[in-house]
Protein backbone atom coordinates (compact mmCIF):
# COMPACT_ATOMS: atom_id res chain seq x y z
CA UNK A 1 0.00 0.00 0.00
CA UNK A 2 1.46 3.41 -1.29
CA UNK A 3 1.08 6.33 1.04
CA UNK A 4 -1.44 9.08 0.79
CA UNK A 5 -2.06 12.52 2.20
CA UNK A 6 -4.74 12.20 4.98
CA UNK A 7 -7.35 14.58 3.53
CA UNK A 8 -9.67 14.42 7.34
CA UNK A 9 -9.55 13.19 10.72
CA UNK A 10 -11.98 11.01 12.13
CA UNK A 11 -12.20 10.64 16.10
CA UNK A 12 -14.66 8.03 17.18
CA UNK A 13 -16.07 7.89 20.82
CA UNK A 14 -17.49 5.14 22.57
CA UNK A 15 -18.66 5.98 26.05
CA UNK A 16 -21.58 3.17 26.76
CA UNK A 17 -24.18 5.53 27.75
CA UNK A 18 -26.79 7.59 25.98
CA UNK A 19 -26.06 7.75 23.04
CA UNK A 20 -23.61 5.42 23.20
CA UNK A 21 -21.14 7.49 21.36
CA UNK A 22 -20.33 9.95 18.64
CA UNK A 23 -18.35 11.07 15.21
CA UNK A 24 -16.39 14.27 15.03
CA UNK A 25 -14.58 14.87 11.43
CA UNK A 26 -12.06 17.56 11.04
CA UNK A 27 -11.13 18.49 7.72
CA UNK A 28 -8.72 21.02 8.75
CA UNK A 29 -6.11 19.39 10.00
CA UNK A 30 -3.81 22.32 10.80
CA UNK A 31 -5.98 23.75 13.36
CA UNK A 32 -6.88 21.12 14.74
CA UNK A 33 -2.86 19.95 15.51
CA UNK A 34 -2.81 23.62 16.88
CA UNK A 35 -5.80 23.31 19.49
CA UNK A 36 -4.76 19.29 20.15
CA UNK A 37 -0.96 20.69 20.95
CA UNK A 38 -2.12 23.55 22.87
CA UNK A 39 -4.05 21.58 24.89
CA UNK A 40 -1.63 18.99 25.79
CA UNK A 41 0.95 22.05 26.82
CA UNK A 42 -2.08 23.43 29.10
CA UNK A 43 -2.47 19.87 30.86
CA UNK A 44 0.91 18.74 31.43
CA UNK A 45 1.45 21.91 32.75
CA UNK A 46 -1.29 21.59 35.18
CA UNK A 47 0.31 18.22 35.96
CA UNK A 48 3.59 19.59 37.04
CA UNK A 49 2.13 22.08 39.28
CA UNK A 50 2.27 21.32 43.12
CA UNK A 51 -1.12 22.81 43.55
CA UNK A 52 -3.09 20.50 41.12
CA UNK A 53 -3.38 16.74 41.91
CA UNK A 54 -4.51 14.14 39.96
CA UNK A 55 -6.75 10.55 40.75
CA UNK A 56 -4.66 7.58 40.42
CA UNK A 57 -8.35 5.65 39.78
CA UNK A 58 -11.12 6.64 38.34
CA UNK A 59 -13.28 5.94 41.28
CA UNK A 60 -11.26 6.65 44.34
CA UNK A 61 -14.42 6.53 46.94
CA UNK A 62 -14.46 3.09 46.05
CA UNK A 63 -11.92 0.94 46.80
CA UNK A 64 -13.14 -2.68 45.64
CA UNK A 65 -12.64 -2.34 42.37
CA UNK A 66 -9.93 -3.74 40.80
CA UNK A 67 -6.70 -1.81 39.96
CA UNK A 68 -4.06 -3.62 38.20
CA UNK A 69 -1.37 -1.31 39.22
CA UNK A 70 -3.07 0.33 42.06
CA UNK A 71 0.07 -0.68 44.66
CA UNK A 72 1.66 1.77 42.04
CA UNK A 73 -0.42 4.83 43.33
CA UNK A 74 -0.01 3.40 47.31
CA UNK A 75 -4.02 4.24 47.28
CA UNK A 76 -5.10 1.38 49.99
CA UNK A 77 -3.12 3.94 52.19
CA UNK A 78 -5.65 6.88 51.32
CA UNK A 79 -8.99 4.34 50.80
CA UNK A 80 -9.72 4.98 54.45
CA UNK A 81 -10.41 8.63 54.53
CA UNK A 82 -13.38 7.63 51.51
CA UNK A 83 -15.36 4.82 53.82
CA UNK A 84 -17.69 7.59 55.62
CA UNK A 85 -18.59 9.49 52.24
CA UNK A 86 -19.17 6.38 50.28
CA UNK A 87 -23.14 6.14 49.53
CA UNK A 88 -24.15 8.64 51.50
């Protein structure tokens, strides 16, 4: 197969929920690379600042579901101060 110049971008979500997802199609691909690289700039920088944590799960509060590399993020050590809020 012979390369081609991509002529659009096609970014498919599936999120499981009503509606279960959605198509966006940019044609022009030069602003788009701007926003997506301004935005990454904006959120790593917001990573690096002391001020501005981050969840190491997706559902801290609840602590029995599974996390592969969860011993990673030490969060059993923090899973305590979530019991009392949990379902309430």
């Amino acid at each position: 197969i012979e390369k081609a110049p991509v002529e659009n971008l096609m970014y498919i979500k599936l999120s499981g929920g009503i509606p279960p997802g959605g198509i966006t199609t940019s044609k022009n691909l030069s602003v788009l690379m701007e926003k997506t690289s301004a935005g990454m700039v904006e959120l790593l920088g917001r990573y690096q600042s002391a001020d501005h944590g981050y969840l190491a799960a997706s559902a801290p509060a609840r602590p029995e579901f599974d996390r592969e590399y969860g011993y990673l993020s030490r969060w059993r050590e923090w899973a305590h101060l979530y019991e009392n809020t949990v379902n309430k």
